[in-house]
C-alpha atoms as a PDB file:
ATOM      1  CA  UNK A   1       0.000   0.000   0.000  1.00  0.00           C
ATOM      2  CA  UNK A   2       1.024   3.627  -0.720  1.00  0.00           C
ATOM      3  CA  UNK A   3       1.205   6.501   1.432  1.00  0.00           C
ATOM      4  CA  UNK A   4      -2.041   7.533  -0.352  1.00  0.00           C
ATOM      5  CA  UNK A   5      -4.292   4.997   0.997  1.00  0.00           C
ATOM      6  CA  UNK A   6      -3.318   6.184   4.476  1.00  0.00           C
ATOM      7  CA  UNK A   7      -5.149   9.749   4.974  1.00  0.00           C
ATOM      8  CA  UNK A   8      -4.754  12.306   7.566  1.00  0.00           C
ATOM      9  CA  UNK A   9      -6.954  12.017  10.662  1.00  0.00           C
ATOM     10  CA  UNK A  10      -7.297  14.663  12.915  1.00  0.00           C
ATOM     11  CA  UNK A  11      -9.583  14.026  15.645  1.00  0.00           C
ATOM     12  CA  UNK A  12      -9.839  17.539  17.179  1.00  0.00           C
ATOM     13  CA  UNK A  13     -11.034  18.841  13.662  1.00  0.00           C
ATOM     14  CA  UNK A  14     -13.899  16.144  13.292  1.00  0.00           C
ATOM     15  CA  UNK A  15     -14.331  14.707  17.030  1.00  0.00           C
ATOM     16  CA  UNK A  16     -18.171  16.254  16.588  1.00  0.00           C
ATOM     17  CA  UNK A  17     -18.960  14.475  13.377  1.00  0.00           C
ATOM     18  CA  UNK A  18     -16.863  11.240  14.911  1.00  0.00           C
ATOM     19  CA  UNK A  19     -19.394  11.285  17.948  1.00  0.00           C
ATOM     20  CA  UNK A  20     -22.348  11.461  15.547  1.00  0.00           C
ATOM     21  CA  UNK A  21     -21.366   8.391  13.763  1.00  0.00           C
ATOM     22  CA  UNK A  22     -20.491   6.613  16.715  1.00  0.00           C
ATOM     23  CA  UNK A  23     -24.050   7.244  17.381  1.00  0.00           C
ATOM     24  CA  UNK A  24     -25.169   6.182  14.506  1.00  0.00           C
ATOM     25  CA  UNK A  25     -23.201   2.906  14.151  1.00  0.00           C
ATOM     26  CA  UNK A  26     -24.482   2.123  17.717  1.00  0.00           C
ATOM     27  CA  UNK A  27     -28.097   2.309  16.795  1.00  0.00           C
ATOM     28  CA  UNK A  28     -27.219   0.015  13.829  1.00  0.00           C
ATOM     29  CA  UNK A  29     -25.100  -1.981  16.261  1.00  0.00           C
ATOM     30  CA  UNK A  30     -27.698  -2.903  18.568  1.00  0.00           C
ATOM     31  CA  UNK A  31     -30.142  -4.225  16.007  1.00  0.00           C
ATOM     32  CA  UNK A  32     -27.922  -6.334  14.782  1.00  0.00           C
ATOM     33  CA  UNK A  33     -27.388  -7.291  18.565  1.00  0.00           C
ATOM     34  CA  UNK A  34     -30.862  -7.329  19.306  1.00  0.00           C
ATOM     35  CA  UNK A  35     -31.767 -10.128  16.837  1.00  0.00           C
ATOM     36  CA  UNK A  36     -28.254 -12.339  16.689  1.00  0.00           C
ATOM     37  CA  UNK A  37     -28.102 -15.071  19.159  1.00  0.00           C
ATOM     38  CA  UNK A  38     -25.149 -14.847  21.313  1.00  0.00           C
ATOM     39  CA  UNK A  39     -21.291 -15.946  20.190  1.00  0.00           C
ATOM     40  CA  UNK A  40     -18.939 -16.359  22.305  1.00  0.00           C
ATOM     41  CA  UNK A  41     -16.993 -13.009  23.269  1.00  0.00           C
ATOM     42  CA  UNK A  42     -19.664 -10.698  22.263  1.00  0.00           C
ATOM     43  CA  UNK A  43     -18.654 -11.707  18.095  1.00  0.00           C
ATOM     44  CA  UNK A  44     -22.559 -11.507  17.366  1.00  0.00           C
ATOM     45  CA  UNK A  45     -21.882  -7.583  17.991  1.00  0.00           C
ATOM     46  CA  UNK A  46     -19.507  -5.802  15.987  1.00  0.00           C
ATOM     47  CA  UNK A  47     -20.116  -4.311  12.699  1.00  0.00           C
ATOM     48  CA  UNK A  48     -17.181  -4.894   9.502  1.00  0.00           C
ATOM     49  CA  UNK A  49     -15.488  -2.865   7.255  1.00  0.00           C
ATOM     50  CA  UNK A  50     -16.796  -2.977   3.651  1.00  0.00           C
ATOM     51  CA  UNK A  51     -15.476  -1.535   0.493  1.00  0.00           C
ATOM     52  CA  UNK A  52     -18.421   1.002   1.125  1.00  0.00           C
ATOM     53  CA  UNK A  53     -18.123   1.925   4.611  1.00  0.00           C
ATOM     54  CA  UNK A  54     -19.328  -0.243   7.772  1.00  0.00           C
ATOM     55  CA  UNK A  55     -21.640  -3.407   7.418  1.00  0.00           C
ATOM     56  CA  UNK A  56     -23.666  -5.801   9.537  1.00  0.00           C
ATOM     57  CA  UNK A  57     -23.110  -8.790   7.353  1.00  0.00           C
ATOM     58  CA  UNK A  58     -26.992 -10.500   6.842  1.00  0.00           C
ATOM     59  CA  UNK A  59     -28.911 -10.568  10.232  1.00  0.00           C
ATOM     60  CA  UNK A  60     -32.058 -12.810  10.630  1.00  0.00           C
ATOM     61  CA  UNK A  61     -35.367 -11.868  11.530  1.00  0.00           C
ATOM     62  CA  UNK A  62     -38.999 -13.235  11.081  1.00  0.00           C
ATOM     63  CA  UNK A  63     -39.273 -11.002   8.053  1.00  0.00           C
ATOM     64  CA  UNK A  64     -36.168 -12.912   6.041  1.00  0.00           C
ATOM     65  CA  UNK A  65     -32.804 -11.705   6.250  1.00  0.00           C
ATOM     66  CA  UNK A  66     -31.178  -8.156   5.692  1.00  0.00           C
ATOM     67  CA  UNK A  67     -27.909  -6.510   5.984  1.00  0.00           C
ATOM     68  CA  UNK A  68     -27.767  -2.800   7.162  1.00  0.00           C
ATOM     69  CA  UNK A  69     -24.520  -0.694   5.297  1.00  0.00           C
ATOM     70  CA  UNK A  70     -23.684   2.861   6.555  1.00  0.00           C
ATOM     71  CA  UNK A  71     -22.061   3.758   3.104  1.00  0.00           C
ATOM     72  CA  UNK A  72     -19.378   5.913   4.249  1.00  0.00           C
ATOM     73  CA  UNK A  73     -18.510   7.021   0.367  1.00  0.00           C
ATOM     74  CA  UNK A  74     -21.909   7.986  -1.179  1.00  0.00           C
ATOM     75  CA  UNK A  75     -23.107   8.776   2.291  1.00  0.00           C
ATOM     76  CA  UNK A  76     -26.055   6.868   2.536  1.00  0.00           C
ATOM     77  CA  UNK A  77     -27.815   4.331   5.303  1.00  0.00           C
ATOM     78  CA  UNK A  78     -29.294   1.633   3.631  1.00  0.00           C
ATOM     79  CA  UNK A  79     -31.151  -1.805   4.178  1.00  0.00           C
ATOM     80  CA  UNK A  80     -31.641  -4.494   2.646  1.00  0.00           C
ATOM     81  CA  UNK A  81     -33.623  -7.238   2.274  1.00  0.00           C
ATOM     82  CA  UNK A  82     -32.810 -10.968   1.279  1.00  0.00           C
ATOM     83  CA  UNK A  83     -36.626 -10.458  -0.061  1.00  0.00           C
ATOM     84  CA  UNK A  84     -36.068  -7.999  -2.160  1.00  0.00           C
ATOM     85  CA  UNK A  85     -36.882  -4.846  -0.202  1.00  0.00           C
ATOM     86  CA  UNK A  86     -34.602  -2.020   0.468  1.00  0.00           C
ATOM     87  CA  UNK A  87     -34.919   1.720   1.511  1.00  0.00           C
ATOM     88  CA  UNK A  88     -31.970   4.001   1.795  1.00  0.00           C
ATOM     89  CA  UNK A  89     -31.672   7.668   4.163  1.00  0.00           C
ATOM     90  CA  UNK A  90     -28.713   9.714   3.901  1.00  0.00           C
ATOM     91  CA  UNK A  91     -26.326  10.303   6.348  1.00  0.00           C
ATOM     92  CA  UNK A  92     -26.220  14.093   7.369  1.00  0.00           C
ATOM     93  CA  UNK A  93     -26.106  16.620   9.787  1.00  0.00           C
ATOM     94  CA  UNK A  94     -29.059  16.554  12.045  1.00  0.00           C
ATOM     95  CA  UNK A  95     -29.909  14.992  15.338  1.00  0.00           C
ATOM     96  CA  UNK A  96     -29.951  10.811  16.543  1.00  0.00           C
ATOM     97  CA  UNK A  97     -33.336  10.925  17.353  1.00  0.00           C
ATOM     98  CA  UNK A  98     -34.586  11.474  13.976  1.00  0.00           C
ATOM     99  CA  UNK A  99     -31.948   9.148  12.909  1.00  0.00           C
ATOM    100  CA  UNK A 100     -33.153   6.742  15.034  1.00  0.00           C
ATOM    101  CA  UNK A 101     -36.927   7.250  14.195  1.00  0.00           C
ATOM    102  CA  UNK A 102     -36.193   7.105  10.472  1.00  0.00           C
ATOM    103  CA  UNK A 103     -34.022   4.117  10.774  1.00  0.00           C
ATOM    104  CA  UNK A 104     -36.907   2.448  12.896  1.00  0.00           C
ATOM    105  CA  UNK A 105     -39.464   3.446  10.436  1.00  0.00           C
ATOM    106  CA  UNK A 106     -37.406   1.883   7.281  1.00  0.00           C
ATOM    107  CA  UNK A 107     -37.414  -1.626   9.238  1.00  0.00           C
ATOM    108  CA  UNK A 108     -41.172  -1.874   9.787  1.00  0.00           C
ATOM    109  CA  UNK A 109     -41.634  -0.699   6.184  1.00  0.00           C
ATOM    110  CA  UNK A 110     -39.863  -3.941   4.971  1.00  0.00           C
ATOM    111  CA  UNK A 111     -41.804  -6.098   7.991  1.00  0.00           C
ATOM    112  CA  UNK A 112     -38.861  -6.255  10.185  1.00  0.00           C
ATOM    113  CA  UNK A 113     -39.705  -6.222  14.354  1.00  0.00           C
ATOM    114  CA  UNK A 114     -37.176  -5.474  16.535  1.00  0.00           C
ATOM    115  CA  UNK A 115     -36.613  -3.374  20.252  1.00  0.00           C
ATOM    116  CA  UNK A 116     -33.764  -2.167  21.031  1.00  0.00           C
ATOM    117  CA  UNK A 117     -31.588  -0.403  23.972  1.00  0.00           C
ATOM    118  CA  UNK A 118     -31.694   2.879  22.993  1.00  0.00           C
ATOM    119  CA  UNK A 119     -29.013   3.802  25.752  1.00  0.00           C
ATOM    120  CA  UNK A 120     -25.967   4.499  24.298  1.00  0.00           C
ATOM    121  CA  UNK A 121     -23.250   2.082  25.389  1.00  0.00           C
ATOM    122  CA  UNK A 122     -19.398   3.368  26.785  1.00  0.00           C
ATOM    123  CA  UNK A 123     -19.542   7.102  25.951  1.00  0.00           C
ATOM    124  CA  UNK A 124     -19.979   9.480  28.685  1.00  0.00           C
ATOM    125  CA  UNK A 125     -23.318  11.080  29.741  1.00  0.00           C
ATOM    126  CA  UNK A 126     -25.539   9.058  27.110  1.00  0.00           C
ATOM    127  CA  UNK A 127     -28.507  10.324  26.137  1.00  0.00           C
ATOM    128  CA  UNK A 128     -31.114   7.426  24.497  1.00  0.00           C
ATOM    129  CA  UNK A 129     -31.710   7.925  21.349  1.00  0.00           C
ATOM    130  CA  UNK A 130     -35.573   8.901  20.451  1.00  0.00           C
ATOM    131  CA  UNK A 131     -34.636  11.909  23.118  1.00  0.00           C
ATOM    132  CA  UNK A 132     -30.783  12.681  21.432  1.00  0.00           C
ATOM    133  CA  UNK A 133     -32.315  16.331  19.711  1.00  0.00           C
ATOM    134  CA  UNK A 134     -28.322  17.854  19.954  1.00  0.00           C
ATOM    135  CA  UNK A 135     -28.166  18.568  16.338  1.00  0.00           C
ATOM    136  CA  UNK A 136     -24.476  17.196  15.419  1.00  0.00           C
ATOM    137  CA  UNK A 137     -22.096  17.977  12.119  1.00  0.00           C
ATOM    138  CA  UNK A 138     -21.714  15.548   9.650  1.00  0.00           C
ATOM    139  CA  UNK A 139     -18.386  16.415   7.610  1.00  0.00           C
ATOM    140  CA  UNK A 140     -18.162  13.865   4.408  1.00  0.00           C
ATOM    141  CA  UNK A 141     -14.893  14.455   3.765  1.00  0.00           C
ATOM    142  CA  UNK A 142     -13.737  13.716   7.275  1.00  0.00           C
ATOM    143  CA  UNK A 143     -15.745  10.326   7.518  1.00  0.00           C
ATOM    144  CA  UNK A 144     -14.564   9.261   4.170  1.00  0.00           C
ATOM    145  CA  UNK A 145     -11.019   9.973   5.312  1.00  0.00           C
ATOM    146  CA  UNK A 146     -12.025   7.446   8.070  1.00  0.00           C
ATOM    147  CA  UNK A 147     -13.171   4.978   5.991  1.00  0.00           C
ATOM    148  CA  UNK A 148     -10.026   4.965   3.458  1.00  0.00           C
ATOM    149  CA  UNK A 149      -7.763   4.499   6.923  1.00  0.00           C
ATOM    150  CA  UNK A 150     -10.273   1.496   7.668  1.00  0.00           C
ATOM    151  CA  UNK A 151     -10.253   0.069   4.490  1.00  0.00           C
ATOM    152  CA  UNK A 152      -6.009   0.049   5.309  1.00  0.00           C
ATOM    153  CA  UNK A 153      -6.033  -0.712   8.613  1.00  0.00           C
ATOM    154  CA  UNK A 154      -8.385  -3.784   7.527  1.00  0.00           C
ATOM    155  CA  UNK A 155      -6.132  -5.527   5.101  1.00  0.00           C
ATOM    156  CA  UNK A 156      -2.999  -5.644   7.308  1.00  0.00           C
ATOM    157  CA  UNK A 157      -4.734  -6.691   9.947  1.00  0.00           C
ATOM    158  CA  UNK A 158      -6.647  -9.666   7.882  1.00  0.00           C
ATOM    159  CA  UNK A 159      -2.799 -10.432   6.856  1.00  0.00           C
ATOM    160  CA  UNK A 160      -1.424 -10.661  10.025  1.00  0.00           C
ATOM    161  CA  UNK A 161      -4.337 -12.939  11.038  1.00  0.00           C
ATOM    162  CA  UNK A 162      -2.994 -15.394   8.652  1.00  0.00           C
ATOM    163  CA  UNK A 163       0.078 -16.196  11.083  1.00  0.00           C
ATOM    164  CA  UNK A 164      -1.873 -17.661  13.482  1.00  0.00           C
ATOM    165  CA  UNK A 165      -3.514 -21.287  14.045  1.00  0.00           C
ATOM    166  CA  UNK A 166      -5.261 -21.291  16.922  1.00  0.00           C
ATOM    167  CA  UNK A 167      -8.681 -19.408  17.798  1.00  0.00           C
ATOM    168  CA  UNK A 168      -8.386 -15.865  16.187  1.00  0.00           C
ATOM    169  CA  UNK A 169     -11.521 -13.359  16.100  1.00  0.00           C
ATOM    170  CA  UNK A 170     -12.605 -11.891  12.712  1.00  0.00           C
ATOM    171  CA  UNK A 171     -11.196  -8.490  12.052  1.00  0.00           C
ATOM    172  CA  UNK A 172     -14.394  -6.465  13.216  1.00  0.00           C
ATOM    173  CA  UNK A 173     -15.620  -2.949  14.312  1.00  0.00           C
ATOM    174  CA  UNK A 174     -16.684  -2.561  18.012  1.00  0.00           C
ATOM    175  CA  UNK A 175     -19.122   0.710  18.207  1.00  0.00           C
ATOM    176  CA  UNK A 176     -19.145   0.585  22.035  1.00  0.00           C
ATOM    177  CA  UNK A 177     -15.141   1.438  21.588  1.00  0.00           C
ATOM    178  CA  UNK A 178     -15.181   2.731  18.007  1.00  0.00           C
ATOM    179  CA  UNK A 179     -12.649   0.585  17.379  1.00  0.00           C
ATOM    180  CA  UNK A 180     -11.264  -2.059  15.049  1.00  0.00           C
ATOM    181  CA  UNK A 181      -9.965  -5.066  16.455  1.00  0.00           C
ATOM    182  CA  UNK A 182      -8.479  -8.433  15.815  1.00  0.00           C
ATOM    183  CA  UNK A 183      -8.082 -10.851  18.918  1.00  0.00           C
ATOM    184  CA  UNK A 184      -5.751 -14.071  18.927  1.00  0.00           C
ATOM    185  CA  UNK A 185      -6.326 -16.566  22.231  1.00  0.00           C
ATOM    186  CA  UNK A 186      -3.528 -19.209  24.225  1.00  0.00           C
ATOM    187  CA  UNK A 187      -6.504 -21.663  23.905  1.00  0.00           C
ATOM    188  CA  UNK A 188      -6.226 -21.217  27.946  1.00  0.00           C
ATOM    189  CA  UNK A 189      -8.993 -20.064  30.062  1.00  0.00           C
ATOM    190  CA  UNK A 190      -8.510 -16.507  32.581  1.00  0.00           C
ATOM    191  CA  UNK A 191      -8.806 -15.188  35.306  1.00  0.00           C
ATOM    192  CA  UNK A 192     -12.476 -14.076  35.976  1.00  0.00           C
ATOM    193  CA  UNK A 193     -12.087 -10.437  34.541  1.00  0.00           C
ATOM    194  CA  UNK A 194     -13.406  -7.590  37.608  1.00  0.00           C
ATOM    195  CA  UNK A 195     -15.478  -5.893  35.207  1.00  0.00           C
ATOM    196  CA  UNK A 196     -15.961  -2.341  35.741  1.00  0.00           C
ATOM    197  CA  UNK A 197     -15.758  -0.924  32.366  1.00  0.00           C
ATOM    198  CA  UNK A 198     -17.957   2.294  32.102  1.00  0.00           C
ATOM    199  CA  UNK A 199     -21.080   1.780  30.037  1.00  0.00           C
ATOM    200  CA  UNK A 200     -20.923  -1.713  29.600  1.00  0.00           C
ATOM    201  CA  UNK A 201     -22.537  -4.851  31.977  1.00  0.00           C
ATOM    202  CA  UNK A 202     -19.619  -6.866  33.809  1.00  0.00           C
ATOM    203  CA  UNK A 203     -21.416  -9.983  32.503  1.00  0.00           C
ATOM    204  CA  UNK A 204     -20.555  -8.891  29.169  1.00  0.00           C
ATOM    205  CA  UNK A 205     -17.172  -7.644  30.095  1.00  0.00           C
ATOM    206  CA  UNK A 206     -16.324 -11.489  31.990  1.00  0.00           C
ATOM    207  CA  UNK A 207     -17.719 -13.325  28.628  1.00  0.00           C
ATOM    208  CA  UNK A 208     -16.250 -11.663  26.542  1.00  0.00           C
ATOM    209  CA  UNK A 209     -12.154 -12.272  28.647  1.00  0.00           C
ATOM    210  CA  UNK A 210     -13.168 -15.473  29.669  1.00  0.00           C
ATOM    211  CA  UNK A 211      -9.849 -16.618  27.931  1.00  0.00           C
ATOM    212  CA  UNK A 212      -6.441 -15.196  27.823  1.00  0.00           C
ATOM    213  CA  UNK A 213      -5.912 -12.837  24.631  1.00  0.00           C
ATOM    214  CA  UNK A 214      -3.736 -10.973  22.680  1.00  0.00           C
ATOM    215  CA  UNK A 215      -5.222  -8.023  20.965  1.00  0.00           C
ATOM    216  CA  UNK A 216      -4.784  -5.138  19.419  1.00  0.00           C
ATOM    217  CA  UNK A 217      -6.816  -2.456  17.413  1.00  0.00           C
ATOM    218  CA  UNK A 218      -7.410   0.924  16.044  1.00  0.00           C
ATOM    219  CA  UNK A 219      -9.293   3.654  17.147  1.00  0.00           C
ATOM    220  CA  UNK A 220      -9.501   7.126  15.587  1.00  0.00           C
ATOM    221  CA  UNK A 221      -9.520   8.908  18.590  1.00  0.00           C
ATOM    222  CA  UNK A 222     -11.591  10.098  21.803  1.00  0.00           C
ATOM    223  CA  UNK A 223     -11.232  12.831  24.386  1.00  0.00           C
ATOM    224  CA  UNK A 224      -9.497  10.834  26.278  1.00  0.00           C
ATOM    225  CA  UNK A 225      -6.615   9.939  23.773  1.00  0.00           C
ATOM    226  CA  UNK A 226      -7.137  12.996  21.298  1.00  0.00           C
ATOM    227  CA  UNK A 227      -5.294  11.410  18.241  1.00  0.00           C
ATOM    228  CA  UNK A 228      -5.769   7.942  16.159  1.00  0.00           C
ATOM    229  CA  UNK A 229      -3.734   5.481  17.554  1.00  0.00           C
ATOM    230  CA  UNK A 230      -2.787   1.443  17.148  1.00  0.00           C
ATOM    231  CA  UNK A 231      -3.260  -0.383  20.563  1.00  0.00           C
ATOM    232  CA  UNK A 232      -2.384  -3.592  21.765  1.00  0.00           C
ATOM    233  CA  UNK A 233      -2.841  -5.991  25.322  1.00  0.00           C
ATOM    234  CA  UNK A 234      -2.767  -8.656  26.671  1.00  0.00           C
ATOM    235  CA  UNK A 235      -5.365 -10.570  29.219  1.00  0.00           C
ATOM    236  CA  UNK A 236      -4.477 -11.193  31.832  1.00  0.00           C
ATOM    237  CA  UNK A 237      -1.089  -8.832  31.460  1.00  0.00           C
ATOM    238  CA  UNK A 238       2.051 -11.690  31.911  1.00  0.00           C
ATOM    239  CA  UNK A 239       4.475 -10.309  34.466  1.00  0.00           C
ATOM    240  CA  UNK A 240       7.166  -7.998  32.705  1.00  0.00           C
ATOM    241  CA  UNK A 241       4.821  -7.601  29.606  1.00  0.00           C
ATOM    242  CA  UNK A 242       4.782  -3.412  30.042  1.00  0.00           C
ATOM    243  CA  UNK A 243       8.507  -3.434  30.020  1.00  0.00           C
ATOM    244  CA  UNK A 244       8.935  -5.519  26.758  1.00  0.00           C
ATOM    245  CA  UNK A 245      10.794  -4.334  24.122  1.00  0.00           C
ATOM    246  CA  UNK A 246       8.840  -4.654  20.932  1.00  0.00           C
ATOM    247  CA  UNK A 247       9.241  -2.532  17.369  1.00  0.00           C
ATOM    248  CA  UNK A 248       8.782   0.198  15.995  1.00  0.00           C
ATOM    249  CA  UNK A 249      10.811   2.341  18.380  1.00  0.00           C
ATOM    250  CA  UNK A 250       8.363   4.850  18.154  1.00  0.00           C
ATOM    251  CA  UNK A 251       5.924   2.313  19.734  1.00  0.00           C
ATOM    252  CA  UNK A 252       5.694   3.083  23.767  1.00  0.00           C
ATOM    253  CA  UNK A 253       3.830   1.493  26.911  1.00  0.00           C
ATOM    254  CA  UNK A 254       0.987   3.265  28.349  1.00  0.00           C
ATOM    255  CA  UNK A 255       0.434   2.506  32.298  1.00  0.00           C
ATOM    256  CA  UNK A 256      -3.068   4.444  32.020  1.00  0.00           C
ATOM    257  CA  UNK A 257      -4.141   2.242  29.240  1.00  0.00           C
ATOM    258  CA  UNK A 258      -2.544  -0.881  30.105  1.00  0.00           C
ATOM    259  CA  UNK A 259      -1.395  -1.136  26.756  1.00  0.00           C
ATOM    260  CA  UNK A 260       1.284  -0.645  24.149  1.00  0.00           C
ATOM    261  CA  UNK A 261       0.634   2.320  21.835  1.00  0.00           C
ATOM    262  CA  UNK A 262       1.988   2.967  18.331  1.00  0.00           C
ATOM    263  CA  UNK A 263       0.349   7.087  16.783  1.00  0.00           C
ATOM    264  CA  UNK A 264      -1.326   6.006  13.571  1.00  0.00           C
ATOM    265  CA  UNK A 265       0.381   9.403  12.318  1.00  0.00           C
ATOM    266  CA  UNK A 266       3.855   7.283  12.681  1.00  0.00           C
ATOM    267  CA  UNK A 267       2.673   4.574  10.412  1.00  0.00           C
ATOM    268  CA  UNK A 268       1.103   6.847   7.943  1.00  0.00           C
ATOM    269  CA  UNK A 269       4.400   8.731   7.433  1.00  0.00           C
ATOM    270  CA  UNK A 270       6.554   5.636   7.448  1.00  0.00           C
ATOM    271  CA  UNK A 271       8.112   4.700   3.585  1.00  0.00           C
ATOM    272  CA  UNK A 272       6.227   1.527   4.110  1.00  0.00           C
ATOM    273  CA  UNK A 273       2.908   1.742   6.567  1.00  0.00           C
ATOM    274  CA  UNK A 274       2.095  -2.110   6.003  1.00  0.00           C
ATOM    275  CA  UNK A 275       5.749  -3.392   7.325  1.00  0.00           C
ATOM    276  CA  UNK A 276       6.022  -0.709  10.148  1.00  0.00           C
ATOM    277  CA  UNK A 277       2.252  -2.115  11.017  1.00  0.00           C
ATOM    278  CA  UNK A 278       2.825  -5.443  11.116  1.00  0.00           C
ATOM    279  CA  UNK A 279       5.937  -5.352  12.675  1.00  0.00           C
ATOM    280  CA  UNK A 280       3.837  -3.822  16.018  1.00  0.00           C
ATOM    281  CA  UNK A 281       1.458  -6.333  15.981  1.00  0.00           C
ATOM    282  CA  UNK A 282       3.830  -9.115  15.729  1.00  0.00           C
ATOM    283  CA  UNK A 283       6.509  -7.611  18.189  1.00  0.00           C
ATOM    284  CA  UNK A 284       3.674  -6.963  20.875  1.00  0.00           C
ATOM    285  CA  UNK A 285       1.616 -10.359  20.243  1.00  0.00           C
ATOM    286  CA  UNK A 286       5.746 -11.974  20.729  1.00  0.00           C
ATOM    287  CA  UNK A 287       6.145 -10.492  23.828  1.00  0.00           C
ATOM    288  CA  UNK A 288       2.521 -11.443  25.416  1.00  0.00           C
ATOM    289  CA  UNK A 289       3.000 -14.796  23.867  1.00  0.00           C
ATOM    290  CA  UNK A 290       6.376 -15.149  25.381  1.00  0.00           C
ATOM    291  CA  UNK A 291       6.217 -14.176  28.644  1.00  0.00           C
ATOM    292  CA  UNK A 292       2.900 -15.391  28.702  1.00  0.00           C
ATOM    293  CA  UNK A 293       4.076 -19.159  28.316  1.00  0.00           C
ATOM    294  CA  UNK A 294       1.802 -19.857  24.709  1.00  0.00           C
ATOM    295  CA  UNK A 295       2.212 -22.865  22.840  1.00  0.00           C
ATOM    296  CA  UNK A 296       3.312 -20.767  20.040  1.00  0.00           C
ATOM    297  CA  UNK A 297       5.056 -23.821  17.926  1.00  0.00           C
ATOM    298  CA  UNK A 298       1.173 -25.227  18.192  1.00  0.00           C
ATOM    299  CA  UNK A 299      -0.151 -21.760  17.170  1.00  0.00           C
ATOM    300  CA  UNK A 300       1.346 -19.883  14.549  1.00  0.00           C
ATOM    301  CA  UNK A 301       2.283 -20.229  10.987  1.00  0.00           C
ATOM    302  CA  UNK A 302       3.883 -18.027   8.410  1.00  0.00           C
ATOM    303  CA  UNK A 303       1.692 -15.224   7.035  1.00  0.00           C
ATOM    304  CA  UNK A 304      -0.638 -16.293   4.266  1.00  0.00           C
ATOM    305  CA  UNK A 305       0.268 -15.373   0.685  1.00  0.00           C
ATOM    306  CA  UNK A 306      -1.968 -15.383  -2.184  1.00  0.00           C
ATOM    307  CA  UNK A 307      -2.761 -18.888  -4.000  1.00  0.00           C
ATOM    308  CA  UNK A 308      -0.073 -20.684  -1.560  1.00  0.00           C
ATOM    309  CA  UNK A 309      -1.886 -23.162   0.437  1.00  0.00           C
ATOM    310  CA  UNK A 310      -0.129 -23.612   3.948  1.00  0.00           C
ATOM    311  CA  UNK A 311       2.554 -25.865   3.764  1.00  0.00           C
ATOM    312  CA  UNK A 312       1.755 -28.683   6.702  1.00  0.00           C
END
């Protein structure tokens, strides 16, 4: 990939169209939740980066099954319908609750039931949605920006999945977090986890770290962490695993994160943004692996290459 395909982000100049489609991929989010049945670690959940913008991959209901697409590009919402049906909105400046409404209104339309939670989940003072009236931004040119640094982010992460044999999550998109994420496990069970996570039930939190992982992400920003950032951790933490040296340099330990912490800004500028990525997540999964105790002669494998079938 070329330095093109890895835009500028700048939270501060769209953090109030960012928290509007945070929003917005929550409310989609949570029908998708609503009428999944439950995976293990909350996988039912997330929604996934398409060459459009962010999908729910086809959800069932009584009605048949439909798929949901924010279409970060043309800047549309649409659904539809295994049936046939479909209805579209665009995606604009306004307020959630009329998002919310019309999104509601498009799904009984085509036949579909479905209740959600209309409180939003891990943002701070959360508002439910049919009473959200703040009328937000919506900057196109900022969320498309977004979705080219997905659509990146995405395939190097899918590659570095490749490496791994044992129990790996999809590469998915977690609108509780606003994050992307990819999640490799020891096989091992953990530690109950002690929950606590704001906006989201500790039964939730325990399921979803009921084994050890190594994981690591993207996020675009927040006002807690003001910039777009890689992340990764481990769960539980294996003793010496903040002091670790992994690679890029640039990479550093955060103690109020619990997590190592590579600036998205560093890869982007970087002569080759794939190898300094991939190097991070390898160097950081290594060193939670490692001290860790993994089985990683059981687990891993050399990254996948095109028409090469594993050698066994």
């Amino acid at each position: 990939m070329t330095r093109s395909e890895w835009p500028a982000l700048d939270w501060q100049q769209w953090r109030e169209t960012a928290v509007h489609l945070q929003l917005m991929t929550q409310v989609v989010g949570k029908i998708r939740l609503a009428l999944t049945p439950w995976l293990n670690h909350g996988w039912h959940v997330p929604l996934y980066v398409t060459p459009r913008g962010l999908g729910t991959s086809s959800i069932p209901s009584e009605a048949g099954a439909f798929e949901i697409e924010l279409d970060l590009q043309a800047h549309v919402l649409r659904v539809t319908c295994a049936a046939g049906g479909a209805r579209t909105r665009p995606l604009e400046a306004g307020t959630i609750a009329a998002f919310y409404g019309d999104l509601m209104a498009m799904l009984a339309a085509l036949g579909i039931e479905v209740t959600i939670a209309t409180l939003p989940n891990e943002m701070p003072d959360p508002v439910r949605f049919p009473e959200d009236h703040a009328e937000r931004p919506y900057d196109g040119e900022a969320v498309t920006r977004f979705h080219q640094a997905l659509l990146a982010v995405d395939r190097v992460f899918k590659h570095f999945r490749t490496a791994f044999l044992g129990k790996a999550s999809p590469v998915h998109f977690f609108w509780g977090s606003f994050d992307l994420a990819v999640t490799r496990f020891s096989g091992r069970a953990a530690p109950p986890h002690p929950g606590g996570v704001p906006g989201l039930p500790d039964a939730v939190t325990r399921e979803a770290y009921s084994h050890e992982v190594s994981s690591a992400g993207f996020w675009p920003g927040s006002d807690a962490w003001p910039r777009a950032a890689f992340y990764s951790y481990a769960y539980p933490a294996p003793e010496g695993f903040a002091a670790a040296s992994i690679r890029p340099e640039a990479a550093y330990y955060t103690p109020e994160l619990g997590e190592f912490v590579l600036d998205y800004e560093i890869v982007r500028a970087a002569t080759d943004p794939e190898a300094i990525l991939l190097d991070f997540l390898q160097s950081t999964y290594g060193a939670a692996a490692t001290l860790g105790h993994w089985d990683r002669a059981a687990l891993e494998c050399g990254l996948g290459e095109t028409r090469k079938p594993r050698k066994v």
